[in-house]
Protein backbone atom coordinates (compact mmCIF):
# COMPACT_ATOMS: atom_id res chain seq x y z
CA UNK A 1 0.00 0.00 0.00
CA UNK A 2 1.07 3.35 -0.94
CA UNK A 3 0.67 6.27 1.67
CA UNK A 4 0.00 9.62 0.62
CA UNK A 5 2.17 12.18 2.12
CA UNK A 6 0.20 14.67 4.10
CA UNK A 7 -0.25 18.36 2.41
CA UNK A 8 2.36 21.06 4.13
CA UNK A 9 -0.53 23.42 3.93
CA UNK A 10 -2.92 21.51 6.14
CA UNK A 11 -0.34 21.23 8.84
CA UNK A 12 0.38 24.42 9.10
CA UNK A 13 -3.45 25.63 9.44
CA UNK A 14 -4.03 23.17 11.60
CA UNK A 15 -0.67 24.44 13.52
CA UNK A 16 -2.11 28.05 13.38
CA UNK A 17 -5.82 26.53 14.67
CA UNK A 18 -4.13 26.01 17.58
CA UNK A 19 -1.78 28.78 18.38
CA UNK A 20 -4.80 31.33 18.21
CA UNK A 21 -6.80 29.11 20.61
CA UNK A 22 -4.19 29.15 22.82
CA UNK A 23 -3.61 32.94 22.41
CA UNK A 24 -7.68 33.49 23.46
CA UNK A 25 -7.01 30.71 26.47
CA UNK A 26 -4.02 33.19 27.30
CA UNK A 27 -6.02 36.12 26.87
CA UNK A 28 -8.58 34.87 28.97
CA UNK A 29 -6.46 34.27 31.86
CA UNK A 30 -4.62 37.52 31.63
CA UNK A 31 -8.28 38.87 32.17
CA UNK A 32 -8.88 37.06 34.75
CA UNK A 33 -5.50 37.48 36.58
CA UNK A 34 -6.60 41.47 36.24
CA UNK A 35 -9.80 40.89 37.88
CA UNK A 36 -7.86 38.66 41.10
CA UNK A 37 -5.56 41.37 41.34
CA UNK A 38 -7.83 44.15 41.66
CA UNK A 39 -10.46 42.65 43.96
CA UNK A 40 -6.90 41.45 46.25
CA UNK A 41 -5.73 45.31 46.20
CA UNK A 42 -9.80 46.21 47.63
CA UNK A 43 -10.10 43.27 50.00
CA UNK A 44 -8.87 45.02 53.04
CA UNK A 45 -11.06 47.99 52.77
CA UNK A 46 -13.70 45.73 52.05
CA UNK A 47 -12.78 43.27 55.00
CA UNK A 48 -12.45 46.65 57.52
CA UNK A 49 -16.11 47.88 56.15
CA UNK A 50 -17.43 44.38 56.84
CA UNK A 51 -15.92 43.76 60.37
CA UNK A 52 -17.32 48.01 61.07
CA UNK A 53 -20.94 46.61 60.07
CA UNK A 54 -20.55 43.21 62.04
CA UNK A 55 -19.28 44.86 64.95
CA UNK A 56 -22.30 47.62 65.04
CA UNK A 57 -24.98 44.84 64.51
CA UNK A 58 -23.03 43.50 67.85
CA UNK A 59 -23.65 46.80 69.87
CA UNK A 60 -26.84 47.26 68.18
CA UNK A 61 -28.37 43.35 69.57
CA UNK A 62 -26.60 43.59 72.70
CA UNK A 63 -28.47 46.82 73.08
CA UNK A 64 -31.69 45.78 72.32
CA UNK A 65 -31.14 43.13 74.49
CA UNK A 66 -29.62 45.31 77.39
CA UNK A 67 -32.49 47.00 77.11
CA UNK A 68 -35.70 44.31 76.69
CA UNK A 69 -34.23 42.69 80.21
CA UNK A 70 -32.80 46.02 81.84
């Protein structure tokens, strides 16, 4: 049996197929690398603001509660 050497041409679009999926994979995970690093650079103000409103909710039931049984 004879085997037909495969055309130079096919390889090579099927080579580029791939490289520009890989560039959008790459792309993609740039963008989402961007989006980790700025929610990382807010997450202490946001952690501070959070423990502020947890801690007032605190006072504000142990008030209420200071005040139904004092």
């Amino acid at each position: 049996m004879a085997t037909v050497a495969p055309d130079p041409q096919l390889d090579i679009r099927e080579q580029l197929a791939r490289i520009d999926k890989m560039q959008v994979e790459i792309q993609k995970t740039q963008a989402d690398l961007a989006k980790t690093k700025l929610e990382v650079r807010f997450f202490p103000g946001t952690l501070f603001f959070q423990a502020t409103l947890a801690a007032a909710a605190l006072l504000t039931a142990g008030a209420a509660i200071g005040k139904l049984f004092g």
